[in-house]
C-alpha atoms as a PDB file:
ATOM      1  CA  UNK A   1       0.000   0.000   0.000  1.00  0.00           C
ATOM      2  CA  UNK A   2       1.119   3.116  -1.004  1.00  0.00           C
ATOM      3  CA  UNK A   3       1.928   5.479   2.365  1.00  0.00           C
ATOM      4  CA  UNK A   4       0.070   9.000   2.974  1.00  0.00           C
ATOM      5  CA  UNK A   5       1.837  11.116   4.767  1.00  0.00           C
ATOM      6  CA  UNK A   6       0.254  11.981   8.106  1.00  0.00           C
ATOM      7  CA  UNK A   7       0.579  15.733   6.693  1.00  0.00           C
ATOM      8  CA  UNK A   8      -1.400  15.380   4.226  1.00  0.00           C
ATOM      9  CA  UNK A   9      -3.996  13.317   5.911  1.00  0.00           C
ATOM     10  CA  UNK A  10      -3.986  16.276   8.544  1.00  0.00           C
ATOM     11  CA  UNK A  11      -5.033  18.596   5.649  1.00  0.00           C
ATOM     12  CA  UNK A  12      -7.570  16.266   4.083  1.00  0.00           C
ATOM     13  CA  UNK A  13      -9.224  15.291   6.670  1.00  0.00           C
ATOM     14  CA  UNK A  14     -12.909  16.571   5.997  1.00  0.00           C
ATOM     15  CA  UNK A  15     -13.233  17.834   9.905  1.00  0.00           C
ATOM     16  CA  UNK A  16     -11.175  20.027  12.271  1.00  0.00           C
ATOM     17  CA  UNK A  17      -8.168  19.049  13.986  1.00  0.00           C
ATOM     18  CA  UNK A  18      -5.627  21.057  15.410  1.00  0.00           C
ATOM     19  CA  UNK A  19      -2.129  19.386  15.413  1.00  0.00           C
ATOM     20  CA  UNK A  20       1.462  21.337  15.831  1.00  0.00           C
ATOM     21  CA  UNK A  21       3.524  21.526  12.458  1.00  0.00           C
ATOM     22  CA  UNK A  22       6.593  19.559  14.152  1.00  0.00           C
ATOM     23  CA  UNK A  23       4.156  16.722  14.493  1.00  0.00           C
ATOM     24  CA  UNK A  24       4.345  15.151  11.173  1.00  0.00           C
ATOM     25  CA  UNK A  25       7.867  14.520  10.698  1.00  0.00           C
ATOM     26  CA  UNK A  26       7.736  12.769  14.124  1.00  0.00           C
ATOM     27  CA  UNK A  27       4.360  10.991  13.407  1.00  0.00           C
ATOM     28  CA  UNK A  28       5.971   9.945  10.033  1.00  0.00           C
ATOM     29  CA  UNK A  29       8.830   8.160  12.091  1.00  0.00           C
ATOM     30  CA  UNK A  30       7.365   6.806  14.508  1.00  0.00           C
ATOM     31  CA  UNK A  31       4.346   5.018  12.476  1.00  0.00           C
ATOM     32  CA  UNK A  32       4.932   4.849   8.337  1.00  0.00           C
ATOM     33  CA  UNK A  33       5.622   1.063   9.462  1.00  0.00           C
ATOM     34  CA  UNK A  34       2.456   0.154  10.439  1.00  0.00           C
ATOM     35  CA  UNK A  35       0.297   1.887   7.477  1.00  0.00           C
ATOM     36  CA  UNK A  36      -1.281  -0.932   5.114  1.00  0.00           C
ATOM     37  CA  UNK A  37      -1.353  -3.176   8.715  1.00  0.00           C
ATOM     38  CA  UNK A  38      -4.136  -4.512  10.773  1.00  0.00           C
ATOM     39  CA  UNK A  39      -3.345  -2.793  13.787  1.00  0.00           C
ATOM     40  CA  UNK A  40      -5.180  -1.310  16.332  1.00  0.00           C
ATOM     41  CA  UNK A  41      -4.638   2.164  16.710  1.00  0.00           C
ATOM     42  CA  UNK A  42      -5.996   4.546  19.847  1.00  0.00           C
ATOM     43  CA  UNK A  43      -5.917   8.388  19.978  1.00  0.00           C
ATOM     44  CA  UNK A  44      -7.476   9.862  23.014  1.00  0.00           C
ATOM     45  CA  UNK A  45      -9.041  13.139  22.905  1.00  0.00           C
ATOM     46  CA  UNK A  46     -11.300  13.290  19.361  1.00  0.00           C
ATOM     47  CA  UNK A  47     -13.899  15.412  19.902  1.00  0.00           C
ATOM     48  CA  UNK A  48     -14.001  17.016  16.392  1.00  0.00           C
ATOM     49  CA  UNK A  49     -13.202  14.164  14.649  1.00  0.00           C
ATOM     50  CA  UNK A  50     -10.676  15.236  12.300  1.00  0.00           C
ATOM     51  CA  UNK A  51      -8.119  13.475  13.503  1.00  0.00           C
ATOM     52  CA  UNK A  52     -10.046  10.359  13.337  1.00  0.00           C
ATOM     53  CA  UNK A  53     -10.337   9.918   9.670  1.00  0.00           C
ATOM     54  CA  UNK A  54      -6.644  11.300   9.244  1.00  0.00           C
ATOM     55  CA  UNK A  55      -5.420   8.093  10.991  1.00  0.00           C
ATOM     56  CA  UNK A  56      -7.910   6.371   8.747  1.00  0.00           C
ATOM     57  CA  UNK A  57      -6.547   7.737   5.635  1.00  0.00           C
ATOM     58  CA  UNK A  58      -3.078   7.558   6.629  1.00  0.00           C
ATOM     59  CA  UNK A  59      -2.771   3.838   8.288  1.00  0.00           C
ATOM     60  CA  UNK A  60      -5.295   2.362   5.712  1.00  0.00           C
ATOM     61  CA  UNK A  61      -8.191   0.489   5.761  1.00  0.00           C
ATOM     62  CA  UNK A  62      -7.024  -2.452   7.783  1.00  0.00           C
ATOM     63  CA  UNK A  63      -6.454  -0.310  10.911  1.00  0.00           C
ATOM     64  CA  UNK A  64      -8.667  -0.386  13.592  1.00  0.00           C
ATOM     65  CA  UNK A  65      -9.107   3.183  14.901  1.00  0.00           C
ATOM     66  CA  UNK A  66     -10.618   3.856  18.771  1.00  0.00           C
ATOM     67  CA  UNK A  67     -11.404   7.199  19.665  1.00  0.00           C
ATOM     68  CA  UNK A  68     -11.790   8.501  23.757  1.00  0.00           C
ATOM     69  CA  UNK A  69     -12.920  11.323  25.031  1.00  0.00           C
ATOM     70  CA  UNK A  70     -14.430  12.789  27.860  1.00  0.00           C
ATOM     71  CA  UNK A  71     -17.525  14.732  26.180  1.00  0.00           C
ATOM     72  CA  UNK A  72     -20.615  12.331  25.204  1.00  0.00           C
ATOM     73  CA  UNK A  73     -20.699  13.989  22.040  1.00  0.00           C
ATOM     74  CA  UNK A  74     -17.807  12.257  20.422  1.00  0.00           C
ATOM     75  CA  UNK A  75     -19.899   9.075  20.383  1.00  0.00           C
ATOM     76  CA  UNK A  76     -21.547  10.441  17.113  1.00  0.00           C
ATOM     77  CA  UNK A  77     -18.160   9.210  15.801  1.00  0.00           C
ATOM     78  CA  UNK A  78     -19.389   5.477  15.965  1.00  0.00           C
ATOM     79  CA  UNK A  79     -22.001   5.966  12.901  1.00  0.00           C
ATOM     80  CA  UNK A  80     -18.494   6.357  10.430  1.00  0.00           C
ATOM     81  CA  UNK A  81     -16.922   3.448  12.067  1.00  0.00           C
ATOM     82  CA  UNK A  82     -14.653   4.220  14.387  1.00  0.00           C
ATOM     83  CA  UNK A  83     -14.463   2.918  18.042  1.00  0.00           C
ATOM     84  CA  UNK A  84     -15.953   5.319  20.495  1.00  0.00           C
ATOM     85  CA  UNK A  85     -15.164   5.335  24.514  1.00  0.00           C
ATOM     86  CA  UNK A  86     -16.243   7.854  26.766  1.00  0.00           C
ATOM     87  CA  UNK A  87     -14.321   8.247  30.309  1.00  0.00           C
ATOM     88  CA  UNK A  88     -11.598   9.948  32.319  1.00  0.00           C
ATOM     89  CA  UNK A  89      -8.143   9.415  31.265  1.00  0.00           C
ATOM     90  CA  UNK A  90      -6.852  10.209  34.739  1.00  0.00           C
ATOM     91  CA  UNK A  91      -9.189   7.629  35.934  1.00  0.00           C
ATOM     92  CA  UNK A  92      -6.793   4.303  36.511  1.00  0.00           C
ATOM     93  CA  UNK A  93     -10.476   2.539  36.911  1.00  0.00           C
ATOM     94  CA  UNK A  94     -11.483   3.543  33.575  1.00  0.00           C
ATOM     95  CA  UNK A  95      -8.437   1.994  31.887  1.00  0.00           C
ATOM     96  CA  UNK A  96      -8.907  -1.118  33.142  1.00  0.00           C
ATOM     97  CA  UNK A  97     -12.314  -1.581  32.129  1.00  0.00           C
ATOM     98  CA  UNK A  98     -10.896  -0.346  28.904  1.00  0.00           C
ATOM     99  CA  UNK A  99      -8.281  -2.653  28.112  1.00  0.00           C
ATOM    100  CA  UNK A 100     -10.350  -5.253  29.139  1.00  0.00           C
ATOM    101  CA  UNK A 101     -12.872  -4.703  26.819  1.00  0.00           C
ATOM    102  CA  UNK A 102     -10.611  -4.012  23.575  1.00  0.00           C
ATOM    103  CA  UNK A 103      -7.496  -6.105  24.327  1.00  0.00           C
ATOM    104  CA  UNK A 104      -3.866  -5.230  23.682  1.00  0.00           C
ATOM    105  CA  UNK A 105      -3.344  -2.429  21.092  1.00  0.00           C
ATOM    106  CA  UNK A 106      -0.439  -1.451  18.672  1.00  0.00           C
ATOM    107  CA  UNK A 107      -0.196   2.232  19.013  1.00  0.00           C
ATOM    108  CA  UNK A 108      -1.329   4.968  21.790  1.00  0.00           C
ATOM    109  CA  UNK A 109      -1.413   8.195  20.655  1.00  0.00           C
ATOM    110  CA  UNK A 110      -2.534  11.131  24.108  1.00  0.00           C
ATOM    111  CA  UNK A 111      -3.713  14.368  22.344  1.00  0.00           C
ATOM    112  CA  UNK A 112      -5.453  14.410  26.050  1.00  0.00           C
ATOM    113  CA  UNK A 113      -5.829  16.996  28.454  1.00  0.00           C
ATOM    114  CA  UNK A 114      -2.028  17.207  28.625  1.00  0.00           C
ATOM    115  CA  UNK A 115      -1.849  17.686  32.484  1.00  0.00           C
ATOM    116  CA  UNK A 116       0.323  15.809  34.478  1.00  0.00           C
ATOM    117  CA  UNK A 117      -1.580  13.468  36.058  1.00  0.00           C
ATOM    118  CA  UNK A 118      -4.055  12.793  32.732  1.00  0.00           C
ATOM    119  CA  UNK A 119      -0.299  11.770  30.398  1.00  0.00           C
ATOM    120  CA  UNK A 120       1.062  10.033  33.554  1.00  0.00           C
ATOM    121  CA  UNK A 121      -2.131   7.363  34.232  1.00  0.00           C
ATOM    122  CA  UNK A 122      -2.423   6.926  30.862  1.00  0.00           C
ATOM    123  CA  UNK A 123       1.307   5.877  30.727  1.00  0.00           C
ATOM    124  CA  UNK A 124       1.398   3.952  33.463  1.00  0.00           C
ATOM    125  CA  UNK A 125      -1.835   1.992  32.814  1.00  0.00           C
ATOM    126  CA  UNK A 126      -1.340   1.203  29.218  1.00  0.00           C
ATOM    127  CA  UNK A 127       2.384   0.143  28.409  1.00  0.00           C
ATOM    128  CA  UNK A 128       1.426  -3.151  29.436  1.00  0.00           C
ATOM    129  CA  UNK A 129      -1.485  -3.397  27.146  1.00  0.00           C
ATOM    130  CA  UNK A 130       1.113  -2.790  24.285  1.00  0.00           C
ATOM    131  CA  UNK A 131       1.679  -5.459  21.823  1.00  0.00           C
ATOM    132  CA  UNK A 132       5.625  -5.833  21.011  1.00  0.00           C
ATOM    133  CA  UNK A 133       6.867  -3.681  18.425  1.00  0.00           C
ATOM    134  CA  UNK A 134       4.283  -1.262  19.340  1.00  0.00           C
ATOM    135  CA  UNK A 135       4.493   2.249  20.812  1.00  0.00           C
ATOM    136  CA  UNK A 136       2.611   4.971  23.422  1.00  0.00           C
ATOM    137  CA  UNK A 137       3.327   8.279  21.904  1.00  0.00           C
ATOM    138  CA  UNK A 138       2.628  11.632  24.501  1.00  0.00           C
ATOM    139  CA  UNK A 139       2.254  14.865  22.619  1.00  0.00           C
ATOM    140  CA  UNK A 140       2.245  18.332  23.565  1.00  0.00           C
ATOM    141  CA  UNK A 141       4.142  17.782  26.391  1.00  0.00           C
ATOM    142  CA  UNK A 142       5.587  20.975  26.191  1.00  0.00           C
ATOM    143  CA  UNK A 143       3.050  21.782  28.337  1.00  0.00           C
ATOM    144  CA  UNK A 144       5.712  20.395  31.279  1.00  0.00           C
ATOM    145  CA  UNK A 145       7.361  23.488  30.707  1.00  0.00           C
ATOM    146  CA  UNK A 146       4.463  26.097  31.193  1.00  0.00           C
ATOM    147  CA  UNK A 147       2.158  27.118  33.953  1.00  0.00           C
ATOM    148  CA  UNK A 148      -0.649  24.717  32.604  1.00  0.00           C
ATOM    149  CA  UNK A 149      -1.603  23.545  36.298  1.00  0.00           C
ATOM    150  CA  UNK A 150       2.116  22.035  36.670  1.00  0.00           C
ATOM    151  CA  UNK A 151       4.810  22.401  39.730  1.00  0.00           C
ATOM    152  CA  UNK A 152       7.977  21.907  37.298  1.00  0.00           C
ATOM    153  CA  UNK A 153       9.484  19.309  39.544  1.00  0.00           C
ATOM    154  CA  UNK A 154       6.449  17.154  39.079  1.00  0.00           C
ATOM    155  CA  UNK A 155       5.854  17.526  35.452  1.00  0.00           C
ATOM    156  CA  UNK A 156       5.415  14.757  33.041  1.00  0.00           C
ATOM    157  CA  UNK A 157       8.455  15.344  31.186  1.00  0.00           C
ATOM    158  CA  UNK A 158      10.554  14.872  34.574  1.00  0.00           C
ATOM    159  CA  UNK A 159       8.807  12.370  35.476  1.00  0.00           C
ATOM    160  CA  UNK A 160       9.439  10.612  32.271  1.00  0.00           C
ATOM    161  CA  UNK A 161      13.123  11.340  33.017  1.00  0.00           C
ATOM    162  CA  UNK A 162      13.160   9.580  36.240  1.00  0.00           C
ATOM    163  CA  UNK A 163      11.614   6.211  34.221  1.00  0.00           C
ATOM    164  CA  UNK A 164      15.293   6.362  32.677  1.00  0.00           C
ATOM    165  CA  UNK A 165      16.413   4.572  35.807  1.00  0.00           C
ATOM    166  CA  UNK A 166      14.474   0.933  34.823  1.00  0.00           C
ATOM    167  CA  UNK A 167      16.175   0.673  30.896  1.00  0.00           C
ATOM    168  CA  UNK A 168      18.920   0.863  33.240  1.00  0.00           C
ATOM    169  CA  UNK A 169      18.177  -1.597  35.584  1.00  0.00           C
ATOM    170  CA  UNK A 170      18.883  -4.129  32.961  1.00  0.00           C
ATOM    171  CA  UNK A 171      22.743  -3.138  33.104  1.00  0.00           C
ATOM    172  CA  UNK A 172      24.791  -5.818  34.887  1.00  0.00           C
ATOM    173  CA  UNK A 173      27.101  -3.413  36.058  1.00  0.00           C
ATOM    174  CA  UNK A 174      24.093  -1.570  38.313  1.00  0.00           C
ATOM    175  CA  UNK A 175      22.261  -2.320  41.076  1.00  0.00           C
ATOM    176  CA  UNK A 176      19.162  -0.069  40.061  1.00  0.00           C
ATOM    177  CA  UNK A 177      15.622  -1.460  41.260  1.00  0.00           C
ATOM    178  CA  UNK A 178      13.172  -2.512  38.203  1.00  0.00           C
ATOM    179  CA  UNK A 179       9.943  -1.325  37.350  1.00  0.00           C
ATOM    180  CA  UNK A 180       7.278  -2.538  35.485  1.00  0.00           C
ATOM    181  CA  UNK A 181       8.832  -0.462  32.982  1.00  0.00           C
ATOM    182  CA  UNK A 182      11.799  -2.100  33.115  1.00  0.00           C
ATOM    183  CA  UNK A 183       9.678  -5.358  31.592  1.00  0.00           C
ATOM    184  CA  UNK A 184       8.159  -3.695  28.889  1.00  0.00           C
ATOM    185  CA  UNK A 185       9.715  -0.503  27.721  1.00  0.00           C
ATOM    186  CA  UNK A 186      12.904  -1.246  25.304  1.00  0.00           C
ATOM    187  CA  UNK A 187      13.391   2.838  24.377  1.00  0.00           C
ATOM    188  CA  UNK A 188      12.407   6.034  24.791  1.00  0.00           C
ATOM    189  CA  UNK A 189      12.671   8.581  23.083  1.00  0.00           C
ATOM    190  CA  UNK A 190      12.514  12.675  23.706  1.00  0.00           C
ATOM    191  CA  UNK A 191      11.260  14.847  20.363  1.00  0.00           C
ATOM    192  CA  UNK A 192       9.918  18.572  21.036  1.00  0.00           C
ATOM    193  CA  UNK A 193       6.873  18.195  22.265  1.00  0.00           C
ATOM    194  CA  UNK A 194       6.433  14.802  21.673  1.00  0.00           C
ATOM    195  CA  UNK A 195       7.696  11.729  23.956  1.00  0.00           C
ATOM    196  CA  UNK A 196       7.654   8.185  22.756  1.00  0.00           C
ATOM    197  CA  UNK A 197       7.729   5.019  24.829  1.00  0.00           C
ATOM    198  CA  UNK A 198       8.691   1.453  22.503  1.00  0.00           C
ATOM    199  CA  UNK A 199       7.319  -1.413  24.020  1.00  0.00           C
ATOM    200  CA  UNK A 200       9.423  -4.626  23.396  1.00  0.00           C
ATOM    201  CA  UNK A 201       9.323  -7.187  26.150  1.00  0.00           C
ATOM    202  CA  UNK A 202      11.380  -9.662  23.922  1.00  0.00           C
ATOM    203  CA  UNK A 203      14.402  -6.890  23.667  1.00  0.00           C
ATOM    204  CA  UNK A 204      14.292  -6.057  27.636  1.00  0.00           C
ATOM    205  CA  UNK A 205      17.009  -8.698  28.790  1.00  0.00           C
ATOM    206  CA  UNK A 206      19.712  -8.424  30.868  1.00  0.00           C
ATOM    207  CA  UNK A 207      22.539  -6.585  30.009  1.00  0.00           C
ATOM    208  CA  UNK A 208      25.772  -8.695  30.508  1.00  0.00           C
ATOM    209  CA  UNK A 209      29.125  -8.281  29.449  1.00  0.00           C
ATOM    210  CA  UNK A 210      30.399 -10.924  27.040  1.00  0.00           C
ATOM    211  CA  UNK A 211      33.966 -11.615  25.557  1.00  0.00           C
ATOM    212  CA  UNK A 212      35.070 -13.358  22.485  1.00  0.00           C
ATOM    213  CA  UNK A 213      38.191 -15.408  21.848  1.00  0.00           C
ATOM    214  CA  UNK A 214      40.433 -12.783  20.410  1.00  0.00           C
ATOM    215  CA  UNK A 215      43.729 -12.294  21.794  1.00  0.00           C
ATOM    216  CA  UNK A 216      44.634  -9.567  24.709  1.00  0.00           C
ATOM    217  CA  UNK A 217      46.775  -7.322  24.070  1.00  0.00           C
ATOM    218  CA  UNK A 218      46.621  -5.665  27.793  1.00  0.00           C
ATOM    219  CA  UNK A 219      46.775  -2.207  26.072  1.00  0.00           C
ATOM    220  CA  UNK A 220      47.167   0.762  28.399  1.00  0.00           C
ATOM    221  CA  UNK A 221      44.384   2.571  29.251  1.00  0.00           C
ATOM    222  CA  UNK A 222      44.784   6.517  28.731  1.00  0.00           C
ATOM    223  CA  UNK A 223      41.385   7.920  29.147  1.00  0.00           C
ATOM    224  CA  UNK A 224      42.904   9.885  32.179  1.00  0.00           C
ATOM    225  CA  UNK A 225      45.976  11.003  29.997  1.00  0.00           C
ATOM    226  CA  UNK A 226      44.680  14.293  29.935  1.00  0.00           C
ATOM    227  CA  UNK A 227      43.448  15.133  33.793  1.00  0.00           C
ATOM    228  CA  UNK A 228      45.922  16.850  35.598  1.00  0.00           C
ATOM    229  CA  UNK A 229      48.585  15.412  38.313  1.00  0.00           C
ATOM    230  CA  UNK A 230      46.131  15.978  41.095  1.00  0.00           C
ATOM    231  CA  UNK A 231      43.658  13.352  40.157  1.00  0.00           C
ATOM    232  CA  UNK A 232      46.529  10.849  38.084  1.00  0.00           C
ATOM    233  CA  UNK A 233      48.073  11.055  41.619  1.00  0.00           C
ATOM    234  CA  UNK A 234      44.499   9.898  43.407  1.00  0.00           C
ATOM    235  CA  UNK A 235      43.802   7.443  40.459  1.00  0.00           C
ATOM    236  CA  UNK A 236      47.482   5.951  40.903  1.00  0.00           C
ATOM    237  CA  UNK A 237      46.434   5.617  45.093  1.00  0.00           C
ATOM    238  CA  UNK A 238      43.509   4.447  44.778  1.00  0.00           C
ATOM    239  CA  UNK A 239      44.394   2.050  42.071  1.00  0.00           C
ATOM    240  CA  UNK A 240      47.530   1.243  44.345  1.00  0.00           C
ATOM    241  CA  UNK A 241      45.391  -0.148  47.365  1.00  0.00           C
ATOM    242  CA  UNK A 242      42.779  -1.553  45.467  1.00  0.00           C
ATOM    243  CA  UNK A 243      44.566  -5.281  45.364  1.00  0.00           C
ATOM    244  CA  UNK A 244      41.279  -6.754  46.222  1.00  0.00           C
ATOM    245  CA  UNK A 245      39.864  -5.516  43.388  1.00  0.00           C
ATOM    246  CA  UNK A 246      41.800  -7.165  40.118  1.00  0.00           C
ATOM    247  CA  UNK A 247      41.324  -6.072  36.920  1.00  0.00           C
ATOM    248  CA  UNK A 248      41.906  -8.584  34.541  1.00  0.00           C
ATOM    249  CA  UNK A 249      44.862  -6.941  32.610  1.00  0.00           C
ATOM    250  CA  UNK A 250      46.066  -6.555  36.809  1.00  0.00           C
ATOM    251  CA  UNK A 251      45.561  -9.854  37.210  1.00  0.00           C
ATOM    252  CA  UNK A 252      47.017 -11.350  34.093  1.00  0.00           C
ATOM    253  CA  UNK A 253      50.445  -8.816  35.113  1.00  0.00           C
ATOM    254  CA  UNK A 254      50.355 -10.038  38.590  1.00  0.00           C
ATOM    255  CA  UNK A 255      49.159 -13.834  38.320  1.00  0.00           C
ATOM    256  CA  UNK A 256      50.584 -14.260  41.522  1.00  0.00           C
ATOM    257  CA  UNK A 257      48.769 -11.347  43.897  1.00  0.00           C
ATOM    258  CA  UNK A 258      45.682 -12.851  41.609  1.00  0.00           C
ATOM    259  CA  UNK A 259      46.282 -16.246  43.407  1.00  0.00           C
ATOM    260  CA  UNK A 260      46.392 -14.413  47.060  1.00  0.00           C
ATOM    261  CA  UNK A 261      43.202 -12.902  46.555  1.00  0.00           C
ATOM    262  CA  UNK A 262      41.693 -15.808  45.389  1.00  0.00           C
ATOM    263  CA  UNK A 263      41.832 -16.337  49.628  1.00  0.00           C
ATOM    264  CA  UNK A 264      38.557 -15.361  50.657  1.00  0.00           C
ATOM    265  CA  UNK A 265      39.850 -14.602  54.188  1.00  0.00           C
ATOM    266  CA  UNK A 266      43.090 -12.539  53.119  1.00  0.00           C
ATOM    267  CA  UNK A 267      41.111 -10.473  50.800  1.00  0.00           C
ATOM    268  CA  UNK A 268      37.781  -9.967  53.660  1.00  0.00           C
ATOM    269  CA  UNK A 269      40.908  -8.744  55.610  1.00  0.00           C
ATOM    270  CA  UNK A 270      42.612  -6.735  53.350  1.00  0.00           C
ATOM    271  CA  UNK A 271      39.135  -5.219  52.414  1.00  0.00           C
ATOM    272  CA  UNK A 272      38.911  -4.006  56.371  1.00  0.00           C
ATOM    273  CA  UNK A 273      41.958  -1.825  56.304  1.00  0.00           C
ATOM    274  CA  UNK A 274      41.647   0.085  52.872  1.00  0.00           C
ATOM    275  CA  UNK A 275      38.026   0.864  52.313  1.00  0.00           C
ATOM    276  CA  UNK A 276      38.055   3.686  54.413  1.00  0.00           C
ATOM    277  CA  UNK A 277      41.112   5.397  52.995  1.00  0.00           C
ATOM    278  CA  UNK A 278      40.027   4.210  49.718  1.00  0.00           C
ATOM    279  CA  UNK A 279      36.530   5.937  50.384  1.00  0.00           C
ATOM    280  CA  UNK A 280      38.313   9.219  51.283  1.00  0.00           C
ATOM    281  CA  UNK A 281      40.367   9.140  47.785  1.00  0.00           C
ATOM    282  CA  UNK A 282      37.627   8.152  45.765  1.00  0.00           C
ATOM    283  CA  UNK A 283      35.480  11.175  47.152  1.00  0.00           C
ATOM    284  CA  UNK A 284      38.419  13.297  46.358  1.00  0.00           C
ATOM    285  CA  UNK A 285      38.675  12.197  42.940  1.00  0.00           C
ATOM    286  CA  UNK A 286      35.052  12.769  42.334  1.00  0.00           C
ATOM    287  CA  UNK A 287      35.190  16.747  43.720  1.00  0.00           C
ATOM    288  CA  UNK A 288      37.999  16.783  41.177  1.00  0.00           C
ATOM    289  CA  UNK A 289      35.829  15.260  38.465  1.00  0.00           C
ATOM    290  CA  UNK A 290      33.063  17.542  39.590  1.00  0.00           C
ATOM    291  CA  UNK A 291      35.024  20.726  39.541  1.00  0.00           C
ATOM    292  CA  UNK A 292      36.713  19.911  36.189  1.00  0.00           C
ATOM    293  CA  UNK A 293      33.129  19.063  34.750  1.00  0.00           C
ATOM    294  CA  UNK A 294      31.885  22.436  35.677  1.00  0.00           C
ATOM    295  CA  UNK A 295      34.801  24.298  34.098  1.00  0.00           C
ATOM    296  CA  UNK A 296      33.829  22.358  30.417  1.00  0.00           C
ATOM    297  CA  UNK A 297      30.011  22.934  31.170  1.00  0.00           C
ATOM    298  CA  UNK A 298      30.554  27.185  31.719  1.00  0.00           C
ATOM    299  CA  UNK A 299      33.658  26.922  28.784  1.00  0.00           C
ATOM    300  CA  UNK A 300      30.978  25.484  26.376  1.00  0.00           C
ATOM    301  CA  UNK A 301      28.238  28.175  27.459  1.00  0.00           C
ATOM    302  CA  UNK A 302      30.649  30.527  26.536  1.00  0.00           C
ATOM    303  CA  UNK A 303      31.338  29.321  23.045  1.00  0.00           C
ATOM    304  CA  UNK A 304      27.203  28.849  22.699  1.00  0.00           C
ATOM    305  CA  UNK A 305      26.822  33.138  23.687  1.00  0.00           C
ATOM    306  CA  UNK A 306      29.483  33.493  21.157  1.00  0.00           C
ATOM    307  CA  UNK A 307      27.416  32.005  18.087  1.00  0.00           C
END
């Protein structure tokens, strides 16, 4: 099937919508791959019904389109086909009832009420009615940067933010508590105004480091060539008492110290005397870190006034 693009279903839609002119090239990104597919598509807040029959015309007759909204009218919708649900998207009872009634769906598009606690429910209680390979997509969430009803600190976009946290709870070099997102949410991504969650349980493993059989080389490491003799000297300390630690270049240089520590009560005892002093330098080298960090940051902000 030959694709529309969602801009020019916007135009030709034969009732109002209002959509933001960024939209399309992020609509067209996130969902050319489904047009000509029988998926089931849901858009909440429809009122008008324009943007009904531009989903229509752009995902093709195989789609099935549902429709929510809050105002009774909308149900007038039904008589051209399209899905009609009236309720409260801030309502956690009212997706349940939902999703139980419809099943799992490809696609969520929120053209809502765009407050905080309307995109956040409707986040929470539908990522894991999303079919693999499908997506939630949160628009005009530039409204987490105006008044709008918001404290900043609680907007959705920061909340969002904090969901970072569980795709990284799959790393096996953290120990960062899962979520329910953690199951079901493989990306996310951050457009202007537009946030999009990609459900994938099948791609939301564990991270774990893996090795193949090529030969080591032990090269020297000079990512901290460049750092000054104030935190080389802490890095050299700390690197110094940390025998209980063994990298495996360290290890592979020192196969004997590698044996010692393979004594579980040597190395508890070693561990006894240096963690505090290796605490100390480590907190050292991270004010360092910190202070050089800031330098870059207010450098860079200088170059940007320059432009």
């Amino acid at each position: 099937m030959k694709s529309v693009s969602s801009e020019k279903a916007f135009h030709d839609s034969p009732y109002f919508s209002l959509k933001h002119s960024n939209y399309f090239q992020v609509y067209d990104e996130l969902l050319t791959k489904y047009v000509g597919h029988s998926i089931t598509f849901l858009e909440i807040g429809v009122l008008d019904g324009g943007s009904l029959f531009m989903w229509r015309d752009f995902f093709g007759k195989d789609a099935r389109i549902i429709g929510i909204d809050m105002n009774p009218e909308a149900e007038k919708w039904r008589q051209n086909g399209f899905e009609i649900f009236i309720g409260d998207q801030a309502d956690p009872n009212f997706w349940k009832k939902l999703y139980s009634e419809i099943g799992l769906i490809d696609v969520l598009l929120d053209d809502g009420g765009h407050r905080n606690d309307q995109q956040l429910v409707t986040m929470e209680l539908s990522i894991a009615n999303i079919r693999d390979g499908g997506v939630v997509i949160i628009e005009d969430t530039q409204t987490s940067y105006m008044k709008f009803e918001n404290i900043k600190k609680f907007s959705f976009v920061n909340l969002l933010c904090k969901k970072i946290d569980a795709l990284y709870s799959r790393s096996g070099d953290l120990r960062i508590n899962g979520s329910v997102y953690s199951n079901y949410v493989h990306s996310i991504q951050f457009f202007e105004s537009i946030c999009a969650l990609h459900i994938d349980r099948s791609k939301c493993k564990l991270n774990i480091r893996v090795e193949n059989n090529g030969i080591k080389s032990f090269a020297e490491d000079y990512r901290y060539e460049n750092d000054g003799i104030f935190q080389d000297t802490l890095r050299t300390l700390y690197d110094f008492i940390s025998i209980d630690y063994l990298t495996p270049s360290r290890s592979a240089k020192n196969p004997q110290l590698a044996d010692l520590m393979d004594n579980f009560i040597l190395r508890r005892l070693i561990r006894f005397f240096v963690i505090p002093p290796r605490g100390v330098i480590y907190f050292l080298l991270k004010v360092a870190n910190t202070i050089k960090l800031l330098k870059i940051i207010r450098q860079l902000e200088l170059m940007d006034r320059r432009k």
